[in-house]
Protein backbone atom coordinates (compact mmCIF):
# COMPACT_ATOMS: atom_id res chain seq x y z
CA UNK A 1 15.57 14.17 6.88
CA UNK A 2 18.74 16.40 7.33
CA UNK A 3 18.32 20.56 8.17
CA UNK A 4 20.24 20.77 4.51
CA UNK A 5 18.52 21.39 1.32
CA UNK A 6 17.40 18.34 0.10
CA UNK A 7 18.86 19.18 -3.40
CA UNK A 8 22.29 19.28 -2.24
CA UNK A 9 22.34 15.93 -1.59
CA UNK A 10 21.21 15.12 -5.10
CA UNK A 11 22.75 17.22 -7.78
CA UNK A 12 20.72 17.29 -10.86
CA UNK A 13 17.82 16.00 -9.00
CA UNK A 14 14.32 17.59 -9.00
CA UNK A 15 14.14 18.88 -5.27
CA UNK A 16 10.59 16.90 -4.63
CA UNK A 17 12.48 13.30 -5.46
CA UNK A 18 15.11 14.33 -3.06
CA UNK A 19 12.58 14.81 -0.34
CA UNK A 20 10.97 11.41 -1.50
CA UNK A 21 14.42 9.69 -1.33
CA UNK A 22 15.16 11.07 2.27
CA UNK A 23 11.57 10.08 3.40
CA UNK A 24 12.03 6.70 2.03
CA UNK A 25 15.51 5.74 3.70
CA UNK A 26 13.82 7.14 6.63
CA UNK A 27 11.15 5.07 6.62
CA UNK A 28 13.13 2.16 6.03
CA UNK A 29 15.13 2.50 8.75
CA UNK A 30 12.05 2.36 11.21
CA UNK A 31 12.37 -0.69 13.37
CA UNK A 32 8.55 -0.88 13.79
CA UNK A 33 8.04 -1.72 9.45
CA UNK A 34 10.15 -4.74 10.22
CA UNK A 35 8.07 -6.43 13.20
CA UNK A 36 4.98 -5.39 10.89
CA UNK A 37 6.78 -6.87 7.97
CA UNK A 38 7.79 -9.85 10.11
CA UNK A 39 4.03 -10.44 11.35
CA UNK A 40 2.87 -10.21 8.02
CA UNK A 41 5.32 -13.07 7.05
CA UNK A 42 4.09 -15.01 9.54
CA UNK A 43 0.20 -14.63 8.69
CA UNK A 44 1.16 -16.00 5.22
CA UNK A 45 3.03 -18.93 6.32
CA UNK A 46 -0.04 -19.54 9.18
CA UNK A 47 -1.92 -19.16 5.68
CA UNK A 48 -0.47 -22.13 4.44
CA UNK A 49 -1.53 -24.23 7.74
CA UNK A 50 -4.98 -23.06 7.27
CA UNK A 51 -5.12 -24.21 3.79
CA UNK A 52 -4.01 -27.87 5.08
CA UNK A 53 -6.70 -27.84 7.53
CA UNK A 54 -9.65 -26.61 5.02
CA UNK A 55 -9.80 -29.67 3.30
CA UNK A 56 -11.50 -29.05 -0.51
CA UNK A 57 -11.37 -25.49 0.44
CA UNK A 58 -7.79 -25.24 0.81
CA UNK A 59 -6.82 -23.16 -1.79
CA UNK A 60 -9.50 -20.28 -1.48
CA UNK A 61 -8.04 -19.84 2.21
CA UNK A 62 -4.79 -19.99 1.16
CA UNK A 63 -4.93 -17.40 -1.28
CA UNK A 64 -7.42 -15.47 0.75
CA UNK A 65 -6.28 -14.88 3.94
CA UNK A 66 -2.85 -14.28 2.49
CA UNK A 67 -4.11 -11.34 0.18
CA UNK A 68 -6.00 -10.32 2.71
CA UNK A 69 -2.83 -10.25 5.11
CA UNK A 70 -1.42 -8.38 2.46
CA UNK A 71 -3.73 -5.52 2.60
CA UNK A 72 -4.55 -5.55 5.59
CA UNK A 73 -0.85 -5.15 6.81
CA UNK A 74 -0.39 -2.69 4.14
CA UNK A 75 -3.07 -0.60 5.40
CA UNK A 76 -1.34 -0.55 8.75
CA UNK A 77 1.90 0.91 7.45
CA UNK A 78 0.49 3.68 4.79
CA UNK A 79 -1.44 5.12 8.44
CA UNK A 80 1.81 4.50 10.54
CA UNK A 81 4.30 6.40 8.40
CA UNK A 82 1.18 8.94 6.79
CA UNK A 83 0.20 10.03 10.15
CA UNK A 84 3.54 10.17 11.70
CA UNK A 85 6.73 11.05 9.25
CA UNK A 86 4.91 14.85 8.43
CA UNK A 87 4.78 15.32 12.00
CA UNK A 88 8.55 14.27 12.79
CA UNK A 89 9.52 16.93 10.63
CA UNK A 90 8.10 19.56 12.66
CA UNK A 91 8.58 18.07 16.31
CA UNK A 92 12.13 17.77 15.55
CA UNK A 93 12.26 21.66 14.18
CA UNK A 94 13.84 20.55 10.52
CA UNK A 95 10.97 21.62 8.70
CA UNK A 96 11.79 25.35 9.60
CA UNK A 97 15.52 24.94 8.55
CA UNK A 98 13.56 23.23 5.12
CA UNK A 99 10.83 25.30 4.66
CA UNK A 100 13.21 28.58 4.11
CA UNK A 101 15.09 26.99 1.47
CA UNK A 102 14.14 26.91 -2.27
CA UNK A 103 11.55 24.32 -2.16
CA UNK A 104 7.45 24.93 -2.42
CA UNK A 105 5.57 23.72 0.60
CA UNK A 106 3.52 21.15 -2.32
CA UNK A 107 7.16 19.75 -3.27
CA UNK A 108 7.71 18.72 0.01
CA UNK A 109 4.20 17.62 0.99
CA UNK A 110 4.56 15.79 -2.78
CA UNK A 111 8.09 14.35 -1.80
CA UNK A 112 7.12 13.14 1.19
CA UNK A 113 3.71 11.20 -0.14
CA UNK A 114 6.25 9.48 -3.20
CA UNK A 115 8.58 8.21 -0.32
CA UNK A 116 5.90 6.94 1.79
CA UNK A 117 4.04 5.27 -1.19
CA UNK A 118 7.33 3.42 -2.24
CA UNK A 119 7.62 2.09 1.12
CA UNK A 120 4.43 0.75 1.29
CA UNK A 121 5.29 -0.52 -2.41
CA UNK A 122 7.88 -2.46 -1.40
CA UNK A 123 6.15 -4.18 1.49
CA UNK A 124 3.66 -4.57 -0.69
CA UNK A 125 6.46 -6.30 -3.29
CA UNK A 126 7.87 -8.36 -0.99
CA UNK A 127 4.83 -10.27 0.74
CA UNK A 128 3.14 -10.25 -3.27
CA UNK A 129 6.33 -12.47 -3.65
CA UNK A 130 5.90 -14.52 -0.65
CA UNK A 131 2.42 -14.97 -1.44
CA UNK A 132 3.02 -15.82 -5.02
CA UNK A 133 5.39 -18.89 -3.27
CA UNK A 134 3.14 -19.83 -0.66
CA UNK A 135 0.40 -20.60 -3.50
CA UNK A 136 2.93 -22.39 -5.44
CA UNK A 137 3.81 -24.86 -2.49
CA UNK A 138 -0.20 -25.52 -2.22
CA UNK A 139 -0.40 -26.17 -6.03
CA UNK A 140 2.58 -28.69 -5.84
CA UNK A 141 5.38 -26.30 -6.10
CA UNK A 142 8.79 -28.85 -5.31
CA UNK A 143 9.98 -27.39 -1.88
CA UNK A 144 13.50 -27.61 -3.43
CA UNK A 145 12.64 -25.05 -5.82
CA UNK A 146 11.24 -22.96 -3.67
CA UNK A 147 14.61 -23.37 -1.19
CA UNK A 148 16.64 -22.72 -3.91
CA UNK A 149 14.95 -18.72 -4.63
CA UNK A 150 15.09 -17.78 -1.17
CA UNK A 151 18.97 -18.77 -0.93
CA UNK A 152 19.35 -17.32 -3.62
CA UNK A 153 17.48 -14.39 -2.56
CA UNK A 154 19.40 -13.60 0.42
CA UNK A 155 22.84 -14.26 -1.04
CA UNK A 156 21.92 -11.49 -3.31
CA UNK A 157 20.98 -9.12 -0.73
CA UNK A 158 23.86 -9.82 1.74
CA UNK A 159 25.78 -9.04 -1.54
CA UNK A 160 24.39 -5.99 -2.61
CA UNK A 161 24.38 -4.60 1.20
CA UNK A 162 27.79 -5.23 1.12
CA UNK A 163 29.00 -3.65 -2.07
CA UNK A 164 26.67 -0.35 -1.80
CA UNK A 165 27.18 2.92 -0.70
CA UNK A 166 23.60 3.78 0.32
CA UNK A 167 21.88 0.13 1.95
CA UNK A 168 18.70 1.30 1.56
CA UNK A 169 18.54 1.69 -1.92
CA UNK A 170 19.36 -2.53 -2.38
CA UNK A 171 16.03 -2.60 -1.01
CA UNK A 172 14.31 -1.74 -3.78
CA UNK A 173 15.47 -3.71 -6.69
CA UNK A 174 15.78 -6.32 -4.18
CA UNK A 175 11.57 -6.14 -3.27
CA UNK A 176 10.88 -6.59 -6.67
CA UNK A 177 13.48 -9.32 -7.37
CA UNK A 178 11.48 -11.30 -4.90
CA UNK A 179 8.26 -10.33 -6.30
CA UNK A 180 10.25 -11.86 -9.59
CA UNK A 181 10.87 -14.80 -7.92
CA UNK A 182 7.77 -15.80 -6.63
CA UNK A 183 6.04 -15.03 -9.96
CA UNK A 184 8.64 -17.35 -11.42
CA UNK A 185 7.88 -20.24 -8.78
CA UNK A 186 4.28 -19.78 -9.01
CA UNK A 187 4.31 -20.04 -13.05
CA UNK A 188 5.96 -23.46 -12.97
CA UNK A 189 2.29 -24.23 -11.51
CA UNK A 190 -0.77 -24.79 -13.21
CA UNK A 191 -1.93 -22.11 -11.24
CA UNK A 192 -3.98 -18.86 -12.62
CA UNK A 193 -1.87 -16.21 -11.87
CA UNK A 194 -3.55 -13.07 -13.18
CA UNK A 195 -6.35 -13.05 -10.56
CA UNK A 196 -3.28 -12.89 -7.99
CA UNK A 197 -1.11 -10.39 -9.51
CA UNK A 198 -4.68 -8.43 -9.98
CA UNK A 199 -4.97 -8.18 -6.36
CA UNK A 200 -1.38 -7.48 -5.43
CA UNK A 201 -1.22 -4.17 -8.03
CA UNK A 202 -4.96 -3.67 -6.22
CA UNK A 203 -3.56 -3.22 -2.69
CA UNK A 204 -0.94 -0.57 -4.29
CA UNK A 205 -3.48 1.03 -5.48
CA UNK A 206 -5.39 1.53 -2.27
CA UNK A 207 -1.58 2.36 -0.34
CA UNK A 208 -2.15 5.15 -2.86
CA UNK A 209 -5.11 6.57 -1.82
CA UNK A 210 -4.84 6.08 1.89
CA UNK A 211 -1.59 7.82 1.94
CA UNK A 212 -3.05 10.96 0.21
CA UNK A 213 -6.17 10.75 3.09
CA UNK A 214 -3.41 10.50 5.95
CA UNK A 215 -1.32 13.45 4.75
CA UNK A 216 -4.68 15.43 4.03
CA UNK A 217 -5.16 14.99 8.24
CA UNK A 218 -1.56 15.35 8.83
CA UNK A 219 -1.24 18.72 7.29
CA UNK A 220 -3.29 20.14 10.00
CA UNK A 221 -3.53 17.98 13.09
CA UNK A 222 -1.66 15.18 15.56
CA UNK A 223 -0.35 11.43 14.77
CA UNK A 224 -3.03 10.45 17.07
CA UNK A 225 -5.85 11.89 15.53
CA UNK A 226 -4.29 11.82 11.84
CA UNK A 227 -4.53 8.18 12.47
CA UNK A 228 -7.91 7.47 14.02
CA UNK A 229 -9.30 9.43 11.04
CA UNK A 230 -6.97 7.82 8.18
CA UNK A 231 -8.67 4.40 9.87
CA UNK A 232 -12.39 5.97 9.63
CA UNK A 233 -12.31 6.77 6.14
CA UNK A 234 -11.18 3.18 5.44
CA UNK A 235 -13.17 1.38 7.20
CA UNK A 236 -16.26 3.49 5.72
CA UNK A 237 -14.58 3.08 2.85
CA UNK A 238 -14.15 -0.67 2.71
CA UNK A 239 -18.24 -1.06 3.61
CA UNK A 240 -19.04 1.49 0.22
CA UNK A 241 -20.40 -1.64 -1.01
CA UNK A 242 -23.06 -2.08 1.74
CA UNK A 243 -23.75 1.38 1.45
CA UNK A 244 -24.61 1.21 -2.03
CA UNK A 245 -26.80 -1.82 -2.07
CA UNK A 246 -28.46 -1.60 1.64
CA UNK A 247 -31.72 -3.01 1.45
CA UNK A 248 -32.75 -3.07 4.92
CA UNK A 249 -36.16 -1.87 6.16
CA UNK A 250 -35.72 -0.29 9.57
CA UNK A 251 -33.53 2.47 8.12
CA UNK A 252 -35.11 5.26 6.43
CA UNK A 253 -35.04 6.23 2.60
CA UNK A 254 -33.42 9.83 3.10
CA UNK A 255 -30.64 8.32 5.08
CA UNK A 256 -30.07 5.23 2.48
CA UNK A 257 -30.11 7.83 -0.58
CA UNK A 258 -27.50 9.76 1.77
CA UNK A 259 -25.01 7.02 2.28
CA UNK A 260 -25.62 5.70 -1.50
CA UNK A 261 -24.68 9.25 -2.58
CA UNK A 262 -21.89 9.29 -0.12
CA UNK A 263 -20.17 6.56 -1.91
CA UNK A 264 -19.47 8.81 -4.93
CA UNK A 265 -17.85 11.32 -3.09
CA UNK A 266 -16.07 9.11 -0.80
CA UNK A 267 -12.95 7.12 -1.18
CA UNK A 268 -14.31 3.52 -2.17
CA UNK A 269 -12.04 1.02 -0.79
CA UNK A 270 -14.10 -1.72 -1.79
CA UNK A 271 -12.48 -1.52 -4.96
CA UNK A 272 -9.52 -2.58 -4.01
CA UNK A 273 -10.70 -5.60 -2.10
CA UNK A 274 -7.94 -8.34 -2.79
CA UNK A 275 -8.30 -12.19 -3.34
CA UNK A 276 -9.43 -14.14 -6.12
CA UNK A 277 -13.16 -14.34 -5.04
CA UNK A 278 -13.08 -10.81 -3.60
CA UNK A 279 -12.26 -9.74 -7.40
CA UNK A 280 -14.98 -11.87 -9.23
CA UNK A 281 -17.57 -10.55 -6.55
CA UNK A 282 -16.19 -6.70 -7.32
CA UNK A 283 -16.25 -7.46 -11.02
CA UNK A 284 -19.54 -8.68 -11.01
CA UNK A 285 -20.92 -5.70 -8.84
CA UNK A 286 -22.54 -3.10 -11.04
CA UNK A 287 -23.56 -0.95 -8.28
CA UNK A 288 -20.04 -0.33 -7.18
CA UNK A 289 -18.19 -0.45 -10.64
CA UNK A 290 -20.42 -0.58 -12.90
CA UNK A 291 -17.86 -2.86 -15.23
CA UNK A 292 -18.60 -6.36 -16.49
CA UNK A 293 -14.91 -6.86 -17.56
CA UNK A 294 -11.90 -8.88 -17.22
CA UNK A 295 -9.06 -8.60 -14.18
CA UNK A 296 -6.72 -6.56 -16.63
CA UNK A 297 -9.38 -3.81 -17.66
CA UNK A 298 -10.58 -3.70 -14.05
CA UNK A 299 -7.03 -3.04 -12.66
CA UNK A 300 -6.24 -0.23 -14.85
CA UNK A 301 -10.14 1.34 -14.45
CA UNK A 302 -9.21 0.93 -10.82
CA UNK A 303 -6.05 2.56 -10.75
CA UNK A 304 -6.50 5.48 -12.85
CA UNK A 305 -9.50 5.74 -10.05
CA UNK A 306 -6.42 5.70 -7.36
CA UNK A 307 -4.19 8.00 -8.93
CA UNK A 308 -7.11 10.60 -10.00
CA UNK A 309 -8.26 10.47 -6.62
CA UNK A 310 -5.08 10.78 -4.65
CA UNK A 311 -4.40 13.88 -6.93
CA UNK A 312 -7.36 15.27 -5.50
CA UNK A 313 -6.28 14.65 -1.89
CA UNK A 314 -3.14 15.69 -2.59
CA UNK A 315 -4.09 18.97 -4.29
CA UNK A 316 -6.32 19.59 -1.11
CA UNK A 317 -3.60 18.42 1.54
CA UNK A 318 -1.15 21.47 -0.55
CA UNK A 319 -3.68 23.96 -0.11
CA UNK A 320 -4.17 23.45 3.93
CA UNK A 321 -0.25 22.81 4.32
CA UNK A 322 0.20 26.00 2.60
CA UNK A 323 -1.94 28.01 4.46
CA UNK A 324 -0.48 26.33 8.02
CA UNK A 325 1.38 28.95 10.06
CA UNK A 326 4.99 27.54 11.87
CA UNK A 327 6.26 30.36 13.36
């Protein structure tokens, strides 16, 4: 972000997109997404070696611990630029140069959330597409094939780069040109693909929500602790299941009808829960859900969940930004 008015930059543009266009080619240009980007390539090529040593099993891990990578990798950057792109603003002193100009305090908190989001989108994009290979090669994909995308792949980036005026925007179209691409290699398999796709659009959805629950904290406090509590609400909200269904007999009935309540209230990251068998377990969990449906309904149920309940973070992150003195 510049000390300029965001809209100047775009004429004709709404003055939140600006911000989200700014935040975005900001976030891009962070070395540290590329080493996370770079480890998570690596955990879905290890992904493949694990598969070759499971025997029968090979598959499951395969697509398992590369979802999994996926999310978990995911997670990582939605709390790394959530916790820490607000707070730049206001270290550095922009945000009162911003601030004064004619732009709500919500259209920047809101401008800043979109950019982050499609960051996280496109990492999301481009290991979907990696994963959607990796798969392919287990299910008998030809190596040539898959040899022949990535070339291709990277010829059409290096030309892009080269031809456009703003670098970071190739990066885009390009993330979902390899999402393309692997969906294409993977369908000349006799692989299921809808259970994988499922999961990928899953893991956006919970980059959704997470992002809303790390600006909520970084309206009002540090990277630091922004972070640590973005991570709590996760993990709590990845063991919602548990919570739901505990059945143990050392812990007492007020505090289980607590925590089961809790999980209404609180974000329930167990929904999101990629992998093939992570879905069929969700689907057929009535406690959590409560649907008995296919991947498609569940997806959208799930996301309009996401976007209905990163509204509500967002609305509440608005309100203590607003209120947050700078002088």
């Amino acid at each position: 972000m510049t000390g300029r008015a965001p809209a100047r930059y775009y004429p004709g543009m709404s003055r939140t997109l600006a911000v989200a266009i700014n935040t975005f080619r900001e976030a891009v240009r962070d070395r540290v997404l590329y080493g996370v980007l770079g480890l998570a390539l690596v955990s879905l090529s290890l992904s493949f070696a694990l598969g070759e040593m499971a025997l029968d099993q090979g598959d499951r891990v395969v697509l398992d611990v590369g979802l999994a990578s996926t999310s978990l990798f995911a997670v990582l950057v939605s709390i790394f630029l959530g916790s820490s792109l607000l707070y730049k603003e206001i270290e550095r002193k922009t945000l009162y140069v911003i601030l004064p100009k004619p732009i709500a305090r919500y259209e920047f908190l809101l401008g800043k959330y979109l950019g982050i989001t499609l960051t996280a989108t496109v990492f999301v994009a481009i290991t979907g597409g990696v994963q959607f290979v990796v798969v392919a090669l287990r299910a008998g994909l030809n190596p040539m094939w898959a040899l022949l995308g990535v070339i291709g792949l990277f010829a059409a980036l290096g030309a892009a780069t080269v031809r456009a005026y703003d670098r970071t925007a190739v990066i885009v179209p390009w993330s979902l040109a390899v999402l393309a691409v692997g969906l294409g290699l993977a369908s000349r398999t006799p692989l299921e693909l809808t259970p994988i796709a499922s999961a990928v659009v899953l893991i956006v959805g919970e980059v959704l929500v997470l992002t809303a629950v790390a600006l909520v904290f970084s309206a009002f406090s540090t990277p630091f602790l922004t972070a640590l509590f973005t991570l709590g609400v996760w993990l709590v909200g990845r063991s919602a299941d548990t919570m739901a269904t505990l059945r143990s007999g050392v812990i007492p009935e007020s505090v289980k009808e607590a925590l089961q309540q809790l999980v209404h209230v609180w974000p329930n990251f167990h929904l999101f829960v990629p992998g093939h068998g992570a879905l069929e377990r969700s689907l057929g969990d009535g406690a959590i859900t409560g649907l008995q449906a296919g991947p498609l309904s569940y997806v959208g149920t799930t996301m309009t969940y996401a976007v209905t309940y990163s509204a509500m973070l967002l609305l509440a992150a608005a309100l203590i930004f607003r209120r947050r003195d700078f002088l």
